[in-house]
C-alpha atoms as a PDB file:
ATOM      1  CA  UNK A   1      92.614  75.567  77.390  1.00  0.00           C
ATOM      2  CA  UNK A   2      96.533  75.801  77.838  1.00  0.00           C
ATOM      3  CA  UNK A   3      98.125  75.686  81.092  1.00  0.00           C
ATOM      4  CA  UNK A   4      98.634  79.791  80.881  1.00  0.00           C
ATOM      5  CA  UNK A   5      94.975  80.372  80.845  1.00  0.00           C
ATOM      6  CA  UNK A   6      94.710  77.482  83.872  1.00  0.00           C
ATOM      7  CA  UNK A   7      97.603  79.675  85.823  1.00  0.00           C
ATOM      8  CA  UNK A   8      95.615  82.615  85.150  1.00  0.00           C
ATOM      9  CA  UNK A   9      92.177  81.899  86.436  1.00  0.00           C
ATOM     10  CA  UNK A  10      93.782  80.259  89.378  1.00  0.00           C
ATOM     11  CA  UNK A  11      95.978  83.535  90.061  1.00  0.00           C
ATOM     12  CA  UNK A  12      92.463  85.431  89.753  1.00  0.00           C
ATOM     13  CA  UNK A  13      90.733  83.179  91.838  1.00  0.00           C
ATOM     14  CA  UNK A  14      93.723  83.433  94.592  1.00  0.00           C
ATOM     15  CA  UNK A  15      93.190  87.027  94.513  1.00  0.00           C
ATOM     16  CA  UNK A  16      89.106  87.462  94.721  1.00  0.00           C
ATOM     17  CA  UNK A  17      90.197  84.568  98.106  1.00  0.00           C
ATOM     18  CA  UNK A  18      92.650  86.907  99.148  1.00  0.00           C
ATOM     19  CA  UNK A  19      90.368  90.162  99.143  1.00  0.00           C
ATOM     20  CA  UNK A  20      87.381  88.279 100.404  1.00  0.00           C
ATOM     21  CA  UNK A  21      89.885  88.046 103.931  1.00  0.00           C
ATOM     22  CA  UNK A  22      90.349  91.513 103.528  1.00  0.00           C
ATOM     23  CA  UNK A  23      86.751  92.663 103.178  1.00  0.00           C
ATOM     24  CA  UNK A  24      85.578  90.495 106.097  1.00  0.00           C
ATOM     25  CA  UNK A  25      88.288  92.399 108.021  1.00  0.00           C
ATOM     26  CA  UNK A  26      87.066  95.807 106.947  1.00  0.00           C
ATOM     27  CA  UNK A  27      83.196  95.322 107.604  1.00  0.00           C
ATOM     28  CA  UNK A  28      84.238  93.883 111.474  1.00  0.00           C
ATOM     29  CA  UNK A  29      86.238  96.559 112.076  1.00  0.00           C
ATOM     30  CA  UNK A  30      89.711  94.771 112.466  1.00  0.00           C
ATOM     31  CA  UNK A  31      91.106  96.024 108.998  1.00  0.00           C
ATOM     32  CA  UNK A  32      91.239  99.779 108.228  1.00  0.00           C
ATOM     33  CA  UNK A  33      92.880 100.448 104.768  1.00  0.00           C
ATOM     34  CA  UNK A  34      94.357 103.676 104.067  1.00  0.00           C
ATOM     35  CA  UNK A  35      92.236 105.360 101.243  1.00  0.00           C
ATOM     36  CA  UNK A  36      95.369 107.233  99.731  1.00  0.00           C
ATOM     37  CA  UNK A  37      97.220 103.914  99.566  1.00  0.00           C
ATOM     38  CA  UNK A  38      94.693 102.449  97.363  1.00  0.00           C
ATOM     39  CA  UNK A  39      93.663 105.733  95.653  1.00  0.00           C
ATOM     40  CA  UNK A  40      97.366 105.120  94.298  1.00  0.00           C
ATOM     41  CA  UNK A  41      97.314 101.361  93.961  1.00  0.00           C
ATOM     42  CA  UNK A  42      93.689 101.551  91.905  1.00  0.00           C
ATOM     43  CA  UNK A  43      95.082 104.007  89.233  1.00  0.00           C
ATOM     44  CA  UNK A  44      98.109 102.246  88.904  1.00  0.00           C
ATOM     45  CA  UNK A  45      97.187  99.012  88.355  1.00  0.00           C
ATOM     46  CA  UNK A  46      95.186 100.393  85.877  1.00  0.00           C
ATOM     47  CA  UNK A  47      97.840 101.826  83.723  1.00  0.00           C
ATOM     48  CA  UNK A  48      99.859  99.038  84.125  1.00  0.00           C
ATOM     49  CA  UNK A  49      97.069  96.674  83.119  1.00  0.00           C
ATOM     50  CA  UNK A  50      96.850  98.761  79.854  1.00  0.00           C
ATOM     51  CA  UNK A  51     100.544  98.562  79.501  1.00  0.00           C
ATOM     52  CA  UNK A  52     100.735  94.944  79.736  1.00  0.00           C
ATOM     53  CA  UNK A  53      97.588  94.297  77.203  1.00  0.00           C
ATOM     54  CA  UNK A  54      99.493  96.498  74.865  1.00  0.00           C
ATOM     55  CA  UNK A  55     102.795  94.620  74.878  1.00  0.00           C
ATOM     56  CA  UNK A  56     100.850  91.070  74.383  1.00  0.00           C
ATOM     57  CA  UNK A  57     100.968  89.985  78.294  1.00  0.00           C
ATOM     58  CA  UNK A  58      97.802  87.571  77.475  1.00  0.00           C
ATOM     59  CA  UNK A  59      96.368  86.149  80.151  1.00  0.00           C
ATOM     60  CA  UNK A  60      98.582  86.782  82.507  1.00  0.00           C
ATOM     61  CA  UNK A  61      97.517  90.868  82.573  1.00  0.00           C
ATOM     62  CA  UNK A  62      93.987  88.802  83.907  1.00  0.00           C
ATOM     63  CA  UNK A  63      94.679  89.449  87.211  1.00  0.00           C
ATOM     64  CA  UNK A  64      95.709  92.895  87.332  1.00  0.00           C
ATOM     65  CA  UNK A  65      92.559  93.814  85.627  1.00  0.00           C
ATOM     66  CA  UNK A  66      90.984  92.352  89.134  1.00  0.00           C
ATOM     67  CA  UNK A  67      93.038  93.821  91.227  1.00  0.00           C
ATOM     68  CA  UNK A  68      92.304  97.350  89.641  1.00  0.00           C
ATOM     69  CA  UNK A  69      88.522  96.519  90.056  1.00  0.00           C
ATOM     70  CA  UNK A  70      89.047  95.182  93.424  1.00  0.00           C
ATOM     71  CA  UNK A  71      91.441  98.132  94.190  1.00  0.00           C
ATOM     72  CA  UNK A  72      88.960 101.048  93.684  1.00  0.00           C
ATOM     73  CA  UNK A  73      86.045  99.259  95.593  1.00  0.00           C
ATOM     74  CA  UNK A  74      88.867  99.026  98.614  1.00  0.00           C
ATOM     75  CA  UNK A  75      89.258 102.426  98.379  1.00  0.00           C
ATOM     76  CA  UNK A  76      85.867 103.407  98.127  1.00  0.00           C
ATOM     77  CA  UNK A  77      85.454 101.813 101.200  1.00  0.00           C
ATOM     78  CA  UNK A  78      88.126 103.198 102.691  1.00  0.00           C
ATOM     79  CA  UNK A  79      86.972 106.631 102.618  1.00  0.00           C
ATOM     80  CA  UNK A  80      84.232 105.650 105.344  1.00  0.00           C
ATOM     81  CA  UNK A  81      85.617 102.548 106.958  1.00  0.00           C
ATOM     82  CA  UNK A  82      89.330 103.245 107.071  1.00  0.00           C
ATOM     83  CA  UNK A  83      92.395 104.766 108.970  1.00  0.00           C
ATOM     84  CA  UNK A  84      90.722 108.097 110.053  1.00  0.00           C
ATOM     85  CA  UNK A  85      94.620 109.193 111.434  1.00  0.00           C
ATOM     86  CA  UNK A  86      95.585 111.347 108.424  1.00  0.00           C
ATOM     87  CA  UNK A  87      99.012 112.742 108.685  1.00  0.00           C
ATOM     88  CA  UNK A  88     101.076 115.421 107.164  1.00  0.00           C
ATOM     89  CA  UNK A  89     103.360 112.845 105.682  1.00  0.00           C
ATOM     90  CA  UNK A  90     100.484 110.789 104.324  1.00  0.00           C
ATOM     91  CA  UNK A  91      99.328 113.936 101.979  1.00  0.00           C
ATOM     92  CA  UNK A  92     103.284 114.104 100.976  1.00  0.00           C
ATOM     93  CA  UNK A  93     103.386 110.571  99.811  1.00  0.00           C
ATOM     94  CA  UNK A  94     100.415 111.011  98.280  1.00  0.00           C
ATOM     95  CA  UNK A  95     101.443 114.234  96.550  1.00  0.00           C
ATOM     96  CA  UNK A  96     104.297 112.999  95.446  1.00  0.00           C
ATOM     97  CA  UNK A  97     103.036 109.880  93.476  1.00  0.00           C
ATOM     98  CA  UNK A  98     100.347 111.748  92.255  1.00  0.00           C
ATOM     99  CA  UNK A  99     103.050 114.501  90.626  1.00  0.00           C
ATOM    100  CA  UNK A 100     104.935 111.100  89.426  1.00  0.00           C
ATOM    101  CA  UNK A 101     101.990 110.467  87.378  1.00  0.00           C
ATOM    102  CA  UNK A 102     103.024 113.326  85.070  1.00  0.00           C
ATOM    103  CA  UNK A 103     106.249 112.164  83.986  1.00  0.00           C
ATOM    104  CA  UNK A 104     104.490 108.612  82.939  1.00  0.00           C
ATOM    105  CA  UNK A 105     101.716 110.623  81.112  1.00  0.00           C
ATOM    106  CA  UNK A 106     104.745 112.763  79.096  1.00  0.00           C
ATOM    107  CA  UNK A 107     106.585 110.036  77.956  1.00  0.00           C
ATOM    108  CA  UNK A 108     106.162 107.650  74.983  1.00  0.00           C
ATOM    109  CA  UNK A 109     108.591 104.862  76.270  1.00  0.00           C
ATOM    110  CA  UNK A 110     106.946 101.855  77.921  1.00  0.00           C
ATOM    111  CA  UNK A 111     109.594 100.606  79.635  1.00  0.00           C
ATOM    112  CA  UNK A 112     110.486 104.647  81.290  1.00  0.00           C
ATOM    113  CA  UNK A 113     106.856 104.226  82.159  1.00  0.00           C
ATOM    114  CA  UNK A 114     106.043 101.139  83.823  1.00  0.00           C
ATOM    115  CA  UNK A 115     109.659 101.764  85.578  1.00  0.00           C
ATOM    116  CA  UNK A 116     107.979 105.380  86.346  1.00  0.00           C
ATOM    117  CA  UNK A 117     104.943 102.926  87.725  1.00  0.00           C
ATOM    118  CA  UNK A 118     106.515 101.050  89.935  1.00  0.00           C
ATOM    119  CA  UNK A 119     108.031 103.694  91.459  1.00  0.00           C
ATOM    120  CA  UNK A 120     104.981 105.472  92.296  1.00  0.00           C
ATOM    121  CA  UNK A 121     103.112 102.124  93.301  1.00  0.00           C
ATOM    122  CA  UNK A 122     106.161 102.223  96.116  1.00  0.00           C
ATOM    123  CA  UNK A 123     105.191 105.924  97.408  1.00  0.00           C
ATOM    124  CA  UNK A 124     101.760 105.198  97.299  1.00  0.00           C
ATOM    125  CA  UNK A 125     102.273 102.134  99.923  1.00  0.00           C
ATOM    126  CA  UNK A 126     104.251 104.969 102.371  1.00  0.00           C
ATOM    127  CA  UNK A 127     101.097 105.860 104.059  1.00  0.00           C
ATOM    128  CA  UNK A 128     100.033 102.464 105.070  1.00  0.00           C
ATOM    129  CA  UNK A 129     103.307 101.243 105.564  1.00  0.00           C
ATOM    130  CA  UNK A 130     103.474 104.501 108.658  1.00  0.00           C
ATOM    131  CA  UNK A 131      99.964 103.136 109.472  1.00  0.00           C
ATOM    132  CA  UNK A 132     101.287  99.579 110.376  1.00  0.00           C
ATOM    133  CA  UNK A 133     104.353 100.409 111.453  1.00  0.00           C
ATOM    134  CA  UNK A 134     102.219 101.984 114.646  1.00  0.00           C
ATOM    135  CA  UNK A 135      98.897  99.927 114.586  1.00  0.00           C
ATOM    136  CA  UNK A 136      99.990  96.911 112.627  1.00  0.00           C
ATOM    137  CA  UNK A 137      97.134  94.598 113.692  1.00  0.00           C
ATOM    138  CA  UNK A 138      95.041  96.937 111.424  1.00  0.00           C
ATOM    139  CA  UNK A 139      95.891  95.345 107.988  1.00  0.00           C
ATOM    140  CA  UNK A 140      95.236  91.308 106.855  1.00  0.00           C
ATOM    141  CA  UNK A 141      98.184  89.406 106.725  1.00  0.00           C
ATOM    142  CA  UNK A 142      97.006  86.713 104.383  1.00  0.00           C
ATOM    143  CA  UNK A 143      95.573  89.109 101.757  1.00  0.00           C
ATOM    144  CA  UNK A 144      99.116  90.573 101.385  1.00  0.00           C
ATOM    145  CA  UNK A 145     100.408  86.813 101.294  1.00  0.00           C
ATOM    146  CA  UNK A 146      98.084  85.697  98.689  1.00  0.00           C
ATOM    147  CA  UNK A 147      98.721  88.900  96.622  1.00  0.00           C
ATOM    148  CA  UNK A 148     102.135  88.194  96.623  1.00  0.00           C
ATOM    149  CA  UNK A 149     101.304  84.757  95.334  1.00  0.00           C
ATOM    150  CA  UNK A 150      98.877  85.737  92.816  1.00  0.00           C
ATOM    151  CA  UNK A 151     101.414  87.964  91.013  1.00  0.00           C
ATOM    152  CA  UNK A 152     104.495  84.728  91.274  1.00  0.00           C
ATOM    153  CA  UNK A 153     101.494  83.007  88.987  1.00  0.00           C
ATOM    154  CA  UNK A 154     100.736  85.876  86.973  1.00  0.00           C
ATOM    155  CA  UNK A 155     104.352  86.172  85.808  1.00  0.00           C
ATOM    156  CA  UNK A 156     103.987  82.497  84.652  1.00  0.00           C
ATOM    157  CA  UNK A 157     100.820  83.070  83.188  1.00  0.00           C
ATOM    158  CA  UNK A 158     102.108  85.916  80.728  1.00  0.00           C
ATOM    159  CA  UNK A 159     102.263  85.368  76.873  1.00  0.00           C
ATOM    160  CA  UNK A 160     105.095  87.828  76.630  1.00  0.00           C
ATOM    161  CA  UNK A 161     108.485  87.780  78.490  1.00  0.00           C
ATOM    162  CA  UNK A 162     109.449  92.143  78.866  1.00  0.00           C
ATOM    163  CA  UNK A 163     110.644  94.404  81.454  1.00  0.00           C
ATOM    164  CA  UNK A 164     107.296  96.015  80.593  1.00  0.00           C
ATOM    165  CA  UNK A 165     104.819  93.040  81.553  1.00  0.00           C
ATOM    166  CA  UNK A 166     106.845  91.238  84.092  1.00  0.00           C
ATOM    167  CA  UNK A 167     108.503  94.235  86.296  1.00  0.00           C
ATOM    168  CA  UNK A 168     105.555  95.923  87.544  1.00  0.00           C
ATOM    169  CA  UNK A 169     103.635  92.290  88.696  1.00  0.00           C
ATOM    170  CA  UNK A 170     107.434  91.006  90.249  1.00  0.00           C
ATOM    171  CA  UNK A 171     107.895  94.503  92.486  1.00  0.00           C
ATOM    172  CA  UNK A 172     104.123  93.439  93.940  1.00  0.00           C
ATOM    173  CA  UNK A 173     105.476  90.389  94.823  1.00  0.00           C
ATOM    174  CA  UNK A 174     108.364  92.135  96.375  1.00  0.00           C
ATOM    175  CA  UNK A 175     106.936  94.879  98.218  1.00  0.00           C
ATOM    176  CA  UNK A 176     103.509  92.656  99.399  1.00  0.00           C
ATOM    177  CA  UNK A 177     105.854  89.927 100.960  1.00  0.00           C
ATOM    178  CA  UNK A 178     108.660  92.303 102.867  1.00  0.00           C
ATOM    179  CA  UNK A 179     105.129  94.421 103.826  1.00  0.00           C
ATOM    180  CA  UNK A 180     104.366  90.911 105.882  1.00  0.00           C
ATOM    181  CA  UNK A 181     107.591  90.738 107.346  1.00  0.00           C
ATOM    182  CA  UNK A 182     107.060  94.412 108.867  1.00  0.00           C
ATOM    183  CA  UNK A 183     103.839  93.329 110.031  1.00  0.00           C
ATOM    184  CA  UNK A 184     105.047  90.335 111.751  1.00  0.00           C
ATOM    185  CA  UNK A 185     107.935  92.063 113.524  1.00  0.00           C
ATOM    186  CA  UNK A 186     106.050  94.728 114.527  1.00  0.00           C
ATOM    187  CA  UNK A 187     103.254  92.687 116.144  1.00  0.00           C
ATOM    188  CA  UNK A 188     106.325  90.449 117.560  1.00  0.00           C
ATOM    189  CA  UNK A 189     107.368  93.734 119.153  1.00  0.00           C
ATOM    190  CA  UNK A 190     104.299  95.194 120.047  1.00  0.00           C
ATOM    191  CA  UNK A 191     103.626  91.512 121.782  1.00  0.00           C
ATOM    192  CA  UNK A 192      99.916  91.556 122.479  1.00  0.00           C
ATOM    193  CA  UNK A 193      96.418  91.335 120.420  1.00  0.00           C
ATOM    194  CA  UNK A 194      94.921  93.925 122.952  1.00  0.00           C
ATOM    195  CA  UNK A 195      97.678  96.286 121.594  1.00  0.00           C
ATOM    196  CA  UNK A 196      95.940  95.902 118.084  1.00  0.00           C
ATOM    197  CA  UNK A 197      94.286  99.411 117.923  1.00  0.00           C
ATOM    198  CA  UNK A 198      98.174 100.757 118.277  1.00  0.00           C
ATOM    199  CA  UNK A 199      97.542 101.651 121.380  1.00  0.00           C
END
């Protein structure tokens, strides 16, 4: 077994830890995910899991094949146990990376379209990122740190060096760990635990 194959399977393992947090969360009623959020996030990873197998990302695609799986049980969940607060701006963001899809699906390039990806992956987080910004005690911190983390080892973990397996895993890290840092400010702000219901 080389050390790829070891980085993958521990970058899988971080990320079945990191979801385990976040289920616990969602059956006590402290975490409420945003179904459209990971309506977006399931498909996506998807494609881009498909994108990386096809340009020879190896083992390190591994662990965006879990996080699709992982993704689409989140959002089943989510249609019964999440954020019930449904704006008008939540069906926009949602619209919109939805109609971003068809651009991806009408091009041939594979760098236009995991570019095209990660751009939609980013309007598809909109609607929980408005969530938290107003109840940000509904969402588990350490399942967005360990994601963050499990994508740093997936990058190491690839077989092929591209825009087109690396870009889509690196913007995860990105957008996972600045997603914290709104948390933690906003809590900071917001200055209680009794205020968690964004109240």
């Amino acid at each position: 077994m080389d050390y790829k194959t070891i980085i993958a399977i521990v970058s899988v393992l971080m990320a079945l830890a990191g979801y385990m947090f976040y289920f616990k969360d969602i059956f006590a009623g402290k975490t409420k995910p945003h179904a459209y959020t990971w309506l977006v996030w399931a498909s996506l990873t998807t494609i881009a899991f498909f994108g990386q197998i096809n340009d020879d990302a190896g083992a390190g695609a591994w662990v965006t094949a879990a996080t699709a799986i992982v993704s689409f049980a989140i959002f089943g969940l989510a249609l019964s146990k999440g954020e019930k607060d449904i704006t008008k701006s939540d069906k926009i963001f949602l619209s919109a990376s939805l109609f971003s899809i068809v651009p991806w699906l009408l091009t041939n390039d594979p760098l236009v379209s995991i570019i095209l990806i990660t751009i939609i992956d980013f309007l598809g987080f909109l609607p929980t990122i408005r969530k938290s910004i107003n109840k940000p005690y509904q969402e588990t911190l350490s399942t967005y740190l360990l994601s963050g983390l499990k994508f740093v080892l997936a990058i190491f973990a690839l077989d092929n060096y591209s825009v087109v397996t690396w870009l889509y895993p690196a913007s995860l890290v990105l957008a996972n760990w600045l997603f914290i840092a709104l948390l933690v400010i906003r809590r900071r702000q917001i200055g209680s635990v009794s205020d968690k219901e964004g109240k």
